[in-house]
Protein backbone atom coordinates (compact mmCIF):
# COMPACT_ATOMS: atom_id res chain seq x y z
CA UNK A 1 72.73 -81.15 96.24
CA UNK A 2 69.60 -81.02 98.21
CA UNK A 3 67.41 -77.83 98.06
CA UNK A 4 65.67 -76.32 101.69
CA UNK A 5 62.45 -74.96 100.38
CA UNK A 6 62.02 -72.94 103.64
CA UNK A 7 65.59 -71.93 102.85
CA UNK A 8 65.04 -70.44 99.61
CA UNK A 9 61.69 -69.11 100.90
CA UNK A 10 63.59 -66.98 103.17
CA UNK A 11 66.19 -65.68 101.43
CA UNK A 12 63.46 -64.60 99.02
CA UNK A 13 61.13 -62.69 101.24
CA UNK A 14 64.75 -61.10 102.50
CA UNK A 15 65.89 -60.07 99.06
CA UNK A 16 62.33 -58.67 97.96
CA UNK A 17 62.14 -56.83 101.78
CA UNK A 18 65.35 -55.19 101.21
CA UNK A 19 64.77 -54.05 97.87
CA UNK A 20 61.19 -52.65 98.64
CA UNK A 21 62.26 -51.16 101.92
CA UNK A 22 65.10 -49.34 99.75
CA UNK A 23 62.64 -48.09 96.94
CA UNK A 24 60.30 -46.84 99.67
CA UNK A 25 57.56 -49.31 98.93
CA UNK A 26 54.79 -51.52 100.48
CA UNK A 27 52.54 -54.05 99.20
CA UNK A 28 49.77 -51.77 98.21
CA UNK A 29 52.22 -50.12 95.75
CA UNK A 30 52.53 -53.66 94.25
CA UNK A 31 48.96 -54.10 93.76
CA UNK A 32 48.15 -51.15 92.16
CA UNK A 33 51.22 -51.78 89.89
CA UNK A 34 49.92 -55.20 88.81
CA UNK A 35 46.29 -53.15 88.54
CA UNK A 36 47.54 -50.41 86.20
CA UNK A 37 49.43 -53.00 84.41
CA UNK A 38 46.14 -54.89 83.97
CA UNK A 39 44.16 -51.99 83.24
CA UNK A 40 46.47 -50.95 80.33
CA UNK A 41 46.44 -54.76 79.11
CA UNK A 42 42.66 -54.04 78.07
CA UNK A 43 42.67 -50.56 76.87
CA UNK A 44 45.03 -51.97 74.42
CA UNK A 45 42.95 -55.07 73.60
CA UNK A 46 45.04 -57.64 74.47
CA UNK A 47 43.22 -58.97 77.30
CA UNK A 48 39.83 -60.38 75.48
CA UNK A 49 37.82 -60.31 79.11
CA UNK A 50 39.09 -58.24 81.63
C-alpha cells in the first residue's frame, strides 16, 4: 500500500482546522500554549537553558 504524502498532509491540516475552528481557536492561541508550556518547563528547572 502506497502512502500520498500530500494526501495525508491534507487530511491533517483538515482534522486540526476542524478541531480548532470548533474550540474557538487560532494559531496565536497555539503559540502562547507552547510558550506557557515552556515558561513553566524552567520555573520548574527542568529546562537547564531556557
Amino acid at each position: 500500500m502506497e502512502h500520498n504524502p500530500v494526501e495525508i498532509w491534507e487530511r491533517s491540516t483538515s482534522v486540526i482546522r476542524t478541531a480548532m475552528n470548533a474550540l474557538k481557536l487560532d494559531a496565536a492561541d497555539l503559540v502562547s500554549g507552547a510558550a506557557r508550556g515552556r515558561l513553566h518547563q524552567v520555573e520548574e528547572g527542568r529546562v537547564a537553558h531556557p
